[in-house]
PDB file of N, CA and C in Angstrom:
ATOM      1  N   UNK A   1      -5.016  -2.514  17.512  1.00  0.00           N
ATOM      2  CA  UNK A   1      -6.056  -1.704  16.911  1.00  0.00           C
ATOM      3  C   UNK A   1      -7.434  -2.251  17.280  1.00  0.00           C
ATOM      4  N   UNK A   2      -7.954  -3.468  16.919  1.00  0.00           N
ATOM      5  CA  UNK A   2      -8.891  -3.879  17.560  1.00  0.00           C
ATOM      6  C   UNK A   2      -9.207  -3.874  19.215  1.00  0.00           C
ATOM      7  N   UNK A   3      -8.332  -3.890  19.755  1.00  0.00           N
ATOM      8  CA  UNK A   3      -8.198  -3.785  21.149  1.00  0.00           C
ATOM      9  C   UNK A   3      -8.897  -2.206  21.577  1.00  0.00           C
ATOM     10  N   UNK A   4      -8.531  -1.363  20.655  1.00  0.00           N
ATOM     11  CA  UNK A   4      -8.569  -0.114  20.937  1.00  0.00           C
ATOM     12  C   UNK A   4      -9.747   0.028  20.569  1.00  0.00           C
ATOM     13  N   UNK A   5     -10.265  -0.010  19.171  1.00  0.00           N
ATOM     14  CA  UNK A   5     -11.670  -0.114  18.741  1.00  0.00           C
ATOM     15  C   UNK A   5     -12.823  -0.699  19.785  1.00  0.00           C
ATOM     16  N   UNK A   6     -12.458  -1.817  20.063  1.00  0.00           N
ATOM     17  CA  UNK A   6     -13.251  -2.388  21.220  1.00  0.00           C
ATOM     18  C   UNK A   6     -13.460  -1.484  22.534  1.00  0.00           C
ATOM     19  N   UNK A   7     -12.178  -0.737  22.559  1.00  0.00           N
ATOM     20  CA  UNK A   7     -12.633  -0.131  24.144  1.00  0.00           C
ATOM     21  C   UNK A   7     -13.044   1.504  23.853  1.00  0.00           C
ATOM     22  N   UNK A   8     -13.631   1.999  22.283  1.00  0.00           N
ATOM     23  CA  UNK A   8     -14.137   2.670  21.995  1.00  0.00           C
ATOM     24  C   UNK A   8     -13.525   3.642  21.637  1.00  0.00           C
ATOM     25  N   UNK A   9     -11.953   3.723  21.305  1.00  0.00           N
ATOM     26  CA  UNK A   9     -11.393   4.916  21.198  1.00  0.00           C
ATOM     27  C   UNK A   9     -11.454   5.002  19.478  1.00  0.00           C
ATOM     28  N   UNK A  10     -11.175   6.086  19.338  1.00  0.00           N
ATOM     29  CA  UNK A  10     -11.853   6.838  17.835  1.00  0.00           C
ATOM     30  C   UNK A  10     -10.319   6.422  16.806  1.00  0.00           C
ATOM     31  N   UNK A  11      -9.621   6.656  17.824  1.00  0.00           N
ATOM     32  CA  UNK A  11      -8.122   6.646  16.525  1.00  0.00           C
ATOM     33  C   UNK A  11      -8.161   5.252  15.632  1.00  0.00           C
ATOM     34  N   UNK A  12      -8.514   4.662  15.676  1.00  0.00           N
ATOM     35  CA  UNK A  12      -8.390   3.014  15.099  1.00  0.00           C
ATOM     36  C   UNK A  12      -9.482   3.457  13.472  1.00  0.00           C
ATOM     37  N   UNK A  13     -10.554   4.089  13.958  1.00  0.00           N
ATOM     38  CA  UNK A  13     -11.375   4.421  13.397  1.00  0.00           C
ATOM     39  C   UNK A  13     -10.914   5.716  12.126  1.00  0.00           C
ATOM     40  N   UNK A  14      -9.844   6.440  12.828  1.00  0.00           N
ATOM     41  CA  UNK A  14      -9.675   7.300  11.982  1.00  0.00           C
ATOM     42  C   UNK A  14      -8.379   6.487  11.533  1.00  0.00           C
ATOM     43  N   UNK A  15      -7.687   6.390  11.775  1.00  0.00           N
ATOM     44  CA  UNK A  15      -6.402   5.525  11.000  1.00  0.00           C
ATOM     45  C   UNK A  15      -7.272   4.770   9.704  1.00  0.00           C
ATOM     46  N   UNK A  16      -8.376   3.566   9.987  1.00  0.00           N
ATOM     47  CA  UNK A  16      -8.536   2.897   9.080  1.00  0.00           C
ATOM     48  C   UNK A  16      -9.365   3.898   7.950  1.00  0.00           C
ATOM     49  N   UNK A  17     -10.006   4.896   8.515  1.00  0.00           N
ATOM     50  CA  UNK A  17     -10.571   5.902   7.525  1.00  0.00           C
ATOM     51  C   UNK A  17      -9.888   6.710   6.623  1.00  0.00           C
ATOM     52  N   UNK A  18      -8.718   6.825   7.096  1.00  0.00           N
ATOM     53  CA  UNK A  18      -7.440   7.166   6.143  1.00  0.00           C
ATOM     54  C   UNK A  18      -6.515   6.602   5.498  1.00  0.00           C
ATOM     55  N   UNK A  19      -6.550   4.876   5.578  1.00  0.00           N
ATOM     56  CA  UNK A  19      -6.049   4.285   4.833  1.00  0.00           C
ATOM     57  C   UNK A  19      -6.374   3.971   4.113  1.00  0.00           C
ATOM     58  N   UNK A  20      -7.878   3.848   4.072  1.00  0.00           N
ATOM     59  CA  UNK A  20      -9.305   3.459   3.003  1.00  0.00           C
ATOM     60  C   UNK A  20      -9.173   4.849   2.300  1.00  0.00           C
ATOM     61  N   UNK A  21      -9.326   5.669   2.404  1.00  0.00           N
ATOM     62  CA  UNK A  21      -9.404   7.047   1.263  1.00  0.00           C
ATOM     63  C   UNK A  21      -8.056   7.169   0.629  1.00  0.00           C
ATOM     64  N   UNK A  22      -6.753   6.668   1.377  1.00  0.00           N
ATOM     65  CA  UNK A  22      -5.927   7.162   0.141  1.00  0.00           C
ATOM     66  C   UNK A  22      -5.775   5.605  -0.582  1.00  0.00           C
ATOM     67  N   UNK A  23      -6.098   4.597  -0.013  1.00  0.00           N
ATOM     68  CA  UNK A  23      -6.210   3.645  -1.155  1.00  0.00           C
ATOM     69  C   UNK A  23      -7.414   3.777  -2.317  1.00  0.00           C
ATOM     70  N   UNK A  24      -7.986   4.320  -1.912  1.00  0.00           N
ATOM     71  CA  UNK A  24      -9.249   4.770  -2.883  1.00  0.00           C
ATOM     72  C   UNK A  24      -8.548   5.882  -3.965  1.00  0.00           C
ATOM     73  N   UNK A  25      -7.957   7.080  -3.426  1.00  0.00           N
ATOM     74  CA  UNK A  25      -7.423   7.744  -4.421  1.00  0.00           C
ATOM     75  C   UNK A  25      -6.116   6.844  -5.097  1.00  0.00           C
ATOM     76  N   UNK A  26      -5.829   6.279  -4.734  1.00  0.00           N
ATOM     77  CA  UNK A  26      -4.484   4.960  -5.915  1.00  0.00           C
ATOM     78  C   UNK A  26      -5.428   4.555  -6.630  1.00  0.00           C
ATOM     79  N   UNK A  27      -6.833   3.982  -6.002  1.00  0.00           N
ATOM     80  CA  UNK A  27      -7.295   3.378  -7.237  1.00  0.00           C
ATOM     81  C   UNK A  27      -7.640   4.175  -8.708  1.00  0.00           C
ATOM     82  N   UNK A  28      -7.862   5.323  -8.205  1.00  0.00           N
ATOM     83  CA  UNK A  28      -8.445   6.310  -8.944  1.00  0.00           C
ATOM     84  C   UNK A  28      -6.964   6.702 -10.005  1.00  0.00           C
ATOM     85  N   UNK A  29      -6.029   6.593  -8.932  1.00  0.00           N
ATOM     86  CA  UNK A  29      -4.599   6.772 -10.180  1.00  0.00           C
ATOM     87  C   UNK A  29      -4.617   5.639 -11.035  1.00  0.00           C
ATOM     88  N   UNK A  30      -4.537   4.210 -10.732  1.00  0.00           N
ATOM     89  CA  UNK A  30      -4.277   3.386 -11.622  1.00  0.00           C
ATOM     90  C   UNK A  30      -5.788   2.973 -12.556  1.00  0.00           C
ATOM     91  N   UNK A  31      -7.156   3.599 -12.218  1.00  0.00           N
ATOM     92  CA  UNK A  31      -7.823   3.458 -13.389  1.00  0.00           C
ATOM     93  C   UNK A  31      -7.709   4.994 -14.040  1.00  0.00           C
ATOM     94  N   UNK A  32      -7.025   5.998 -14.219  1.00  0.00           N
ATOM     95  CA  UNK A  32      -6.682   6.820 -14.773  1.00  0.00           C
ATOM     96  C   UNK A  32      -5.629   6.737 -15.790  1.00  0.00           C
ATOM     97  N   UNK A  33      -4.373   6.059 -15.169  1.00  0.00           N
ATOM     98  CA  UNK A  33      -3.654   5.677 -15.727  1.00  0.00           C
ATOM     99  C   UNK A  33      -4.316   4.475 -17.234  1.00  0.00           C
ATOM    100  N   UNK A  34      -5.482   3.727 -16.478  1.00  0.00           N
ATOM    101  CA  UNK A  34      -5.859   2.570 -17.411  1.00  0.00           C
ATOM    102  C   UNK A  34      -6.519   3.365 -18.559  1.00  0.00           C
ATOM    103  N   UNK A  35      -6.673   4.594 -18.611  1.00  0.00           N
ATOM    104  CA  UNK A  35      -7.649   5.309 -19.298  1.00  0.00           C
ATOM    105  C   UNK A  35      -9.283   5.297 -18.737  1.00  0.00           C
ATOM    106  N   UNK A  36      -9.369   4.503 -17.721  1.00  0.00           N
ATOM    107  CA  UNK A  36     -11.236   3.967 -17.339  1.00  0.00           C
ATOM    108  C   UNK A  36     -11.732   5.406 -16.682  1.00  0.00           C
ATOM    109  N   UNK A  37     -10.515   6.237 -16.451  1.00  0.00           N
ATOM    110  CA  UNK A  37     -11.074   7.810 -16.006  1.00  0.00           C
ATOM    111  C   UNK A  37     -10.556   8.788 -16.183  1.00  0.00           C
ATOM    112  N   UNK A  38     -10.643  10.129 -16.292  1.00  0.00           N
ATOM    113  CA  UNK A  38     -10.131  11.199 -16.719  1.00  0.00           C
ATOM    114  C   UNK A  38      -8.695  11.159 -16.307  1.00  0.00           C
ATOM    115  N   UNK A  39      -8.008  11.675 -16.992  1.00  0.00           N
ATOM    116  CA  UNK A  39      -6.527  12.231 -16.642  1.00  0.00           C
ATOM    117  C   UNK A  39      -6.046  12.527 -15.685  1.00  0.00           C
ATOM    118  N   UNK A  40      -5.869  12.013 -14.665  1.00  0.00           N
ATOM    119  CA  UNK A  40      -5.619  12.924 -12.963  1.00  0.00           C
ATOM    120  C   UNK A  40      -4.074  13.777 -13.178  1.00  0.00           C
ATOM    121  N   UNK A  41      -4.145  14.633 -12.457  1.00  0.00           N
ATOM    122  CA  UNK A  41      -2.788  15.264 -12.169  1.00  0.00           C
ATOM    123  C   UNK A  41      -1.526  14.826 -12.114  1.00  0.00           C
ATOM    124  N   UNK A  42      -0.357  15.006 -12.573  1.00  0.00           N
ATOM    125  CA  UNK A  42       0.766  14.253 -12.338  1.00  0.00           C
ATOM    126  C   UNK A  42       0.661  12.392 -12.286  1.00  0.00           C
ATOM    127  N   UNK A  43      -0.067  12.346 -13.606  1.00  0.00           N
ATOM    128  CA  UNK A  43      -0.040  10.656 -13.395  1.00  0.00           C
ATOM    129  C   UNK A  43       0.840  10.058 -13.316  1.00  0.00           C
ATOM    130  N   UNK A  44       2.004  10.446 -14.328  1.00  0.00           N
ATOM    131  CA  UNK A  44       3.634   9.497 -14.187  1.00  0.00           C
ATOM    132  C   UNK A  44       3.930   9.436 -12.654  1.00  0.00           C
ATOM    133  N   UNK A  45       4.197  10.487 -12.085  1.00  0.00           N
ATOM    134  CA  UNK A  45       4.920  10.510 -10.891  1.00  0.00           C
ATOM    135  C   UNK A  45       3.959  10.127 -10.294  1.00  0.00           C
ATOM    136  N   UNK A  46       2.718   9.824 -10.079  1.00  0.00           N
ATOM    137  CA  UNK A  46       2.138   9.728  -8.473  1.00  0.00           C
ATOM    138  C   UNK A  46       2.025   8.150  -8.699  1.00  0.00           C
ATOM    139  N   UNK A  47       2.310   7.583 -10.285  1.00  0.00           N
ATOM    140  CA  UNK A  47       1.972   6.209 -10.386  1.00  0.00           C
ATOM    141  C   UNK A  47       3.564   5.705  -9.768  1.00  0.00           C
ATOM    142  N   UNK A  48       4.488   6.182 -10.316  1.00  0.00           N
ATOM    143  CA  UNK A  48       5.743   5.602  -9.590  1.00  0.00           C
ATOM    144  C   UNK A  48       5.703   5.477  -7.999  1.00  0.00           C
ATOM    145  N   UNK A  49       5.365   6.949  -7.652  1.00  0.00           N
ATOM    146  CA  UNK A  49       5.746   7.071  -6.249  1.00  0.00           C
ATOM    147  C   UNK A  49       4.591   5.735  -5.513  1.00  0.00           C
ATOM    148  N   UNK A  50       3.248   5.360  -5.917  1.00  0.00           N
ATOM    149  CA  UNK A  50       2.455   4.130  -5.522  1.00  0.00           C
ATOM    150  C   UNK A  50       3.361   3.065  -5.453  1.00  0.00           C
ATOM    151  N   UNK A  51       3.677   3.170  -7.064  1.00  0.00           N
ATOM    152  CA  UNK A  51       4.266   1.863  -7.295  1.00  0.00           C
ATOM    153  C   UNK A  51       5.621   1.079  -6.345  1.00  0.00           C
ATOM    154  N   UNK A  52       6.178   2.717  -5.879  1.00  0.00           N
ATOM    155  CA  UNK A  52       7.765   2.011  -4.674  1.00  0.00           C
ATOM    156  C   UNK A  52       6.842   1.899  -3.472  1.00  0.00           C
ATOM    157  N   UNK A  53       5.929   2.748  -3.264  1.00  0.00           N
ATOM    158  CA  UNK A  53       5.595   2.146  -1.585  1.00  0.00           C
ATOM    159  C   UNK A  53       4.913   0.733  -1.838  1.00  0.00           C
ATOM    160  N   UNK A  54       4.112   0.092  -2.519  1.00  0.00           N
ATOM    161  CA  UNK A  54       3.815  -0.671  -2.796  1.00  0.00           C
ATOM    162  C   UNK A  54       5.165  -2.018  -2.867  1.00  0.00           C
ATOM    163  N   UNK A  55       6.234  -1.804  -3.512  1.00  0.00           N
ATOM    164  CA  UNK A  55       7.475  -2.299  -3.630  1.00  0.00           C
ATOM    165  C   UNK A  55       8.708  -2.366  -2.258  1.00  0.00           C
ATOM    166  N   UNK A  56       7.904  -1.370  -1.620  1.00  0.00           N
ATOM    167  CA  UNK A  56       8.937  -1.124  -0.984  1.00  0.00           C
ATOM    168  C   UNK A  56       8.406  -1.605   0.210  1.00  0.00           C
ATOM    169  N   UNK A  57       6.951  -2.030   0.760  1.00  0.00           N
ATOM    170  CA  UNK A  57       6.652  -3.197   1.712  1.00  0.00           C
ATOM    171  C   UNK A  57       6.503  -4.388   1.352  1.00  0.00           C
ATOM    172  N   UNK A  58       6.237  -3.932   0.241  1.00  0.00           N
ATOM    173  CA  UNK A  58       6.493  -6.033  -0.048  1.00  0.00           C
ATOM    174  C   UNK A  58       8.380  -6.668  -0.458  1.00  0.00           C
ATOM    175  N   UNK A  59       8.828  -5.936  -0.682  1.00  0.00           N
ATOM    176  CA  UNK A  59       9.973  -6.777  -0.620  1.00  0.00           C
ATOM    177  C   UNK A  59      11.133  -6.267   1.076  1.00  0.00           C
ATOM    178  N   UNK A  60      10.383  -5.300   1.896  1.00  0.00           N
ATOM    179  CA  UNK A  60      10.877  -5.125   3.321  1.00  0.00           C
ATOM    180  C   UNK A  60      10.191  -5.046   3.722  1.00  0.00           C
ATOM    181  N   UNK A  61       8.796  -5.225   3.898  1.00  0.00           N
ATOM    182  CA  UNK A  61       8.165  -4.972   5.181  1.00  0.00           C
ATOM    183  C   UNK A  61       8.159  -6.711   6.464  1.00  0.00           C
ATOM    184  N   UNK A  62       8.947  -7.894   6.003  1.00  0.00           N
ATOM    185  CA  UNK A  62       8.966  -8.501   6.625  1.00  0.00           C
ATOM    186  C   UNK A  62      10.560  -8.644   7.578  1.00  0.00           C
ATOM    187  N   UNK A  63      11.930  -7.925   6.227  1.00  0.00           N
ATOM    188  CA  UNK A  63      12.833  -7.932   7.082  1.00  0.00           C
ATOM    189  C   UNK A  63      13.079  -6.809   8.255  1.00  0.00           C
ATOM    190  N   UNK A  64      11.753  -5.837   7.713  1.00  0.00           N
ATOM    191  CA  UNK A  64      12.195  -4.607   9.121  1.00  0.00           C
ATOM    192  C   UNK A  64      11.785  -4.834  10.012  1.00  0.00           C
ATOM    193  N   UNK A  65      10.660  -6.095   9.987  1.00  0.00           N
ATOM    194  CA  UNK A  65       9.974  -6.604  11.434  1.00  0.00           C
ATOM    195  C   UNK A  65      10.968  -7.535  12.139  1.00  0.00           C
ATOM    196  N   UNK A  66      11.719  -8.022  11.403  1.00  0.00           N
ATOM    197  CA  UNK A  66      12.292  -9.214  11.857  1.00  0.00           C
ATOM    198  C   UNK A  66      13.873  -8.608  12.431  1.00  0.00           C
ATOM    199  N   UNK A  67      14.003  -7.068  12.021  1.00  0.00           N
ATOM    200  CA  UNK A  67      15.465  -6.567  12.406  1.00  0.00           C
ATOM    201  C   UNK A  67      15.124  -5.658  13.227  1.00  0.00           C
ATOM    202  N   UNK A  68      14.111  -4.729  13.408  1.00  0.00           N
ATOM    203  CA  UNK A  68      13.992  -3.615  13.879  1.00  0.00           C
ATOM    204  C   UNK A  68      13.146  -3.996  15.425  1.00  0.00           C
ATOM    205  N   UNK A  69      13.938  -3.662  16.033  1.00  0.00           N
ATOM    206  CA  UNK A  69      13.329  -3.649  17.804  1.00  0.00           C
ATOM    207  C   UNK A  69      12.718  -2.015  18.121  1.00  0.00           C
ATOM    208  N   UNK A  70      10.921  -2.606  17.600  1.00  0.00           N
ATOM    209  CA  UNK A  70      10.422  -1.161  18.383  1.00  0.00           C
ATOM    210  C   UNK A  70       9.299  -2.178  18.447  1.00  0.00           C
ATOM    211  N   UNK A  71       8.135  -1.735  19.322  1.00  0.00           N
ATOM    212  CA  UNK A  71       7.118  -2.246  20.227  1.00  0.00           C
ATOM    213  C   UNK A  71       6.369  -2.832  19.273  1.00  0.00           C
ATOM    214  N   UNK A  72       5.685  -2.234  18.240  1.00  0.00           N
ATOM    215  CA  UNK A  72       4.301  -2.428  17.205  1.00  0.00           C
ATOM    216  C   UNK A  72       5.091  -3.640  16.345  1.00  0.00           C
ATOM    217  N   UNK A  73       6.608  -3.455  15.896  1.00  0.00           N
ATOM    218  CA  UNK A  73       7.001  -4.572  14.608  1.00  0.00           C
ATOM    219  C   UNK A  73       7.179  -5.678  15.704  1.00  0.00           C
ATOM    220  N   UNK A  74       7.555  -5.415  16.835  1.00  0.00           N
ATOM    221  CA  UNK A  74       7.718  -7.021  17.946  1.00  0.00           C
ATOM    222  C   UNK A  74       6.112  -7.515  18.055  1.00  0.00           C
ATOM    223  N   UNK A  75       5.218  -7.036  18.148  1.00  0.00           N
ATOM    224  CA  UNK A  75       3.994  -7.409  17.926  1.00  0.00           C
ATOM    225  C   UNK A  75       3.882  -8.678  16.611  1.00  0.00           C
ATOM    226  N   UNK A  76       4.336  -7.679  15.347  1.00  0.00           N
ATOM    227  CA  UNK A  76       4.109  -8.517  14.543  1.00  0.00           C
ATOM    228  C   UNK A  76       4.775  -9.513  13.947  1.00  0.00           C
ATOM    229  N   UNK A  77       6.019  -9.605  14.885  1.00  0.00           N
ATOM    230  CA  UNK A  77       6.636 -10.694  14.585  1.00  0.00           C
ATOM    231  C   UNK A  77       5.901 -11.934  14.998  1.00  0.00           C
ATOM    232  N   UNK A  78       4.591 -12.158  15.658  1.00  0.00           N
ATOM    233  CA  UNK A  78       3.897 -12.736  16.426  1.00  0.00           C
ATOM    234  C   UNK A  78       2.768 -13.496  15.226  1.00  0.00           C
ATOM    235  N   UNK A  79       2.864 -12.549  14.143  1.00  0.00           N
ATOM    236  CA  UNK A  79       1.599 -12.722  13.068  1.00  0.00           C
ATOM    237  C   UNK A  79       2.563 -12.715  11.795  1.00  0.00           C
ATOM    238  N   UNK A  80       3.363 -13.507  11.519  1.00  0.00           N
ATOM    239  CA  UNK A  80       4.012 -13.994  10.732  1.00  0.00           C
ATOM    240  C   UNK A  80       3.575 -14.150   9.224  1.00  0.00           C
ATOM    241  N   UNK A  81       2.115 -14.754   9.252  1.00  0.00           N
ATOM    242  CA  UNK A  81       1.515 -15.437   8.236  1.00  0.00           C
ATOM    243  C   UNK A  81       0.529 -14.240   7.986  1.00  0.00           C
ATOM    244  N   UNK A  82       0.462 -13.034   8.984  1.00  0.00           N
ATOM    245  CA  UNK A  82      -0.076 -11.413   8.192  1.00  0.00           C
ATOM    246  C   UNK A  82       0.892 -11.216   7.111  1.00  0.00           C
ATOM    247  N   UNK A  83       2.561 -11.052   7.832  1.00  0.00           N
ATOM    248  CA  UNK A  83       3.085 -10.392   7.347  1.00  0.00           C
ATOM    249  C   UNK A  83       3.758 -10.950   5.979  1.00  0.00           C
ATOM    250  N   UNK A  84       3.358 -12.348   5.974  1.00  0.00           N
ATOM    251  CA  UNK A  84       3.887 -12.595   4.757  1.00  0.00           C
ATOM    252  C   UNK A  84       2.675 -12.827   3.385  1.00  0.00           C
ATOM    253  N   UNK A  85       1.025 -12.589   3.901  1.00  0.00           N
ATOM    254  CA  UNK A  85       0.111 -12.711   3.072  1.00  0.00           C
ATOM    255  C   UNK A  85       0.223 -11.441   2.506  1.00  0.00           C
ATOM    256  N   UNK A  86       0.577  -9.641   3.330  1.00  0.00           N
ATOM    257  CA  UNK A  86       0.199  -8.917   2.836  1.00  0.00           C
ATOM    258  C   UNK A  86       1.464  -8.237   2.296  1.00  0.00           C
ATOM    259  N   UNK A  87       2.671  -8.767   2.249  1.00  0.00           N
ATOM    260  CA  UNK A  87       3.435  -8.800   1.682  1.00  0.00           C
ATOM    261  C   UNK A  87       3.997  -9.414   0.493  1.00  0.00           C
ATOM    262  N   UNK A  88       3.140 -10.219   0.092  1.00  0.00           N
ATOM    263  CA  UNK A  88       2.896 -10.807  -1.220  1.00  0.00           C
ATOM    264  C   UNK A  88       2.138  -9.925  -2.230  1.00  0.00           C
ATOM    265  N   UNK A  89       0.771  -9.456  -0.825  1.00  0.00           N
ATOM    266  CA  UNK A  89      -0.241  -8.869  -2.146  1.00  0.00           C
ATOM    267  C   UNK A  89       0.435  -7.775  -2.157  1.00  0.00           C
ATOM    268  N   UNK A  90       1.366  -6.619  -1.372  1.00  0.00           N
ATOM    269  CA  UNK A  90       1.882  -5.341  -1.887  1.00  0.00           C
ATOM    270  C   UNK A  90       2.699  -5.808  -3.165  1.00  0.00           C
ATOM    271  N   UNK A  91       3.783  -7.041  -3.060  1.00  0.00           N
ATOM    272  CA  UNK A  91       4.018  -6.831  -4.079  1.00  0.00           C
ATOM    273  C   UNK A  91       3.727  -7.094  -5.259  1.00  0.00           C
ATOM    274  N   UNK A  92       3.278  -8.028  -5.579  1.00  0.00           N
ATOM    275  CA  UNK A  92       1.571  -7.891  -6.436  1.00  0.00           C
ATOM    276  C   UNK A  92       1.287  -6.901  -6.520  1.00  0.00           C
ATOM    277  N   UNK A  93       0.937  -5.974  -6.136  1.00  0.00           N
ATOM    278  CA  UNK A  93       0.309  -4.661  -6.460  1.00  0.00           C
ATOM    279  C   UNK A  93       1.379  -3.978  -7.351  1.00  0.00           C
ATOM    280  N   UNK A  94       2.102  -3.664  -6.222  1.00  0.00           N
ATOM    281  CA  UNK A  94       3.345  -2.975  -6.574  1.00  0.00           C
ATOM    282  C   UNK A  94       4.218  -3.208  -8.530  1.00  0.00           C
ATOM    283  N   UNK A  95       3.896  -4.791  -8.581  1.00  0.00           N
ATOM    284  CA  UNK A  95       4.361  -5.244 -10.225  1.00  0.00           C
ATOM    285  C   UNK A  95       3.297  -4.805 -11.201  1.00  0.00           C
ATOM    286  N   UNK A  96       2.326  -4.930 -10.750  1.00  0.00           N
ATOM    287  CA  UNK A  96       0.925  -4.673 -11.167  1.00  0.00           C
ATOM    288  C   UNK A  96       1.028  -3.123 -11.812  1.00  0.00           C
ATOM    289  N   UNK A  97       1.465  -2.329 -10.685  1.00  0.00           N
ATOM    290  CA  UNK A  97       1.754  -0.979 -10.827  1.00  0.00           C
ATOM    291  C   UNK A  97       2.721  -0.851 -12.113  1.00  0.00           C
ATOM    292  N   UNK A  98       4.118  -1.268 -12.149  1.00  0.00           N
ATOM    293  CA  UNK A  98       5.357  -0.936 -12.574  1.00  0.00           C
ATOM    294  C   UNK A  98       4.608  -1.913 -14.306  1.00  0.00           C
ATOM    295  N   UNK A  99       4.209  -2.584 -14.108  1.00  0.00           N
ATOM    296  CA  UNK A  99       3.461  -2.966 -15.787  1.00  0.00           C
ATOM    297  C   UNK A  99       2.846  -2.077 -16.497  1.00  0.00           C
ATOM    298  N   UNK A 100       1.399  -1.338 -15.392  1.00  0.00           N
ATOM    299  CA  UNK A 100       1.241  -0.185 -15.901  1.00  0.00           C
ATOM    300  C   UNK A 100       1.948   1.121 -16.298  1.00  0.00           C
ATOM    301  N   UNK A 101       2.589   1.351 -15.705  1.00  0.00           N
ATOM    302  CA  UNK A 101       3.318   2.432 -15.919  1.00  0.00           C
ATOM    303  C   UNK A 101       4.331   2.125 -17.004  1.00  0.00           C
ATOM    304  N   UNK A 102       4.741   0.555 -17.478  1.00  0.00           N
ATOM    305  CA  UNK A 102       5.393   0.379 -18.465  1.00  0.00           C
ATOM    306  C   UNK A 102       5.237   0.411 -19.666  1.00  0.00           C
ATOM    307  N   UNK A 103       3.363   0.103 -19.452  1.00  0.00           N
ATOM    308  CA  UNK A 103       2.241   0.249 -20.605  1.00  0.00           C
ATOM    309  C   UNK A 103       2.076   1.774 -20.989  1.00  0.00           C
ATOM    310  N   UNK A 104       1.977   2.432 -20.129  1.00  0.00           N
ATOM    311  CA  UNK A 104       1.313   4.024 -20.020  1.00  0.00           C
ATOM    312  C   UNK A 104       2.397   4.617 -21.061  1.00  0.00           C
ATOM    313  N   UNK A 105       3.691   4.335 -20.396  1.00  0.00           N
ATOM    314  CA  UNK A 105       4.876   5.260 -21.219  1.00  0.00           C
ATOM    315  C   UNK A 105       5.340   4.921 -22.079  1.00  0.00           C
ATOM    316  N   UNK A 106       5.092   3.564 -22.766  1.00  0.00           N
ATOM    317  CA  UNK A 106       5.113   3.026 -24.176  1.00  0.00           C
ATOM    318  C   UNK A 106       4.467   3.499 -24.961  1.00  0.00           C
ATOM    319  N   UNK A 107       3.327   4.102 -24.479  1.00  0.00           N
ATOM    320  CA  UNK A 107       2.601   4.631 -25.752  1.00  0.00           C
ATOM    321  C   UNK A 107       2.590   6.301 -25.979  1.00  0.00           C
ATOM    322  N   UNK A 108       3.426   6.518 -25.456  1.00  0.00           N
ATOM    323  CA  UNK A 108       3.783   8.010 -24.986  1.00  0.00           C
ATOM    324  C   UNK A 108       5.510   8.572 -26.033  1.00  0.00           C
TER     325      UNK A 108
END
């Protein structure tokens, strides 16, 4: 990605522009969920469905690199200490998530 950025092509640019807006709308679910903002749409479900992708790279996103032979995960078998920093914080997030949502529907 940087490679690409550097030699000026736009996709790097739009990838990270779309990973930044829908992490922005999660945030917006889980301070909704916190009550810090209005009610969003389908809060139960869109907080679960966060909460497994969140769960679901942090407790595999290091064995699919380490099993799966395709070009981009052989890359990152190379950056080891990415894949195990940001695989900590998903799942961190991810528990983070499943608390809230344990909080939310307790009082429900």
């Amino acid at each position: 990605m940087a490679q690409q950025a550097e030699a000026g092509m736009v996709q790097p640019v739009i990838i990270t522009l779309s990973i930044a807006v829908i992490l922005g709308i999660w945030s917006l679910y889980a301070f909704s969920g916190a009550g810090l903002v209005g009610r969003l749409p389908l809060l139960k479900p869109v907080l679960i469905l966060i909460m497994s992708v969140f769960l679901l790279r942090g407790l595999f996103g290091i064995p699919i690199v380490m099993l799966v032979d395709q070009p981009y995960l052989n890359e990152l078998r190379d950056k080891m200490i990415f894949m195990v920093v940001s695989s900590l914080i998903c799942l961190g997030f991810g528990i983070l998530y499943a608390k809230g949502i344990w909080k939310l529907i307790s009082h429900y």
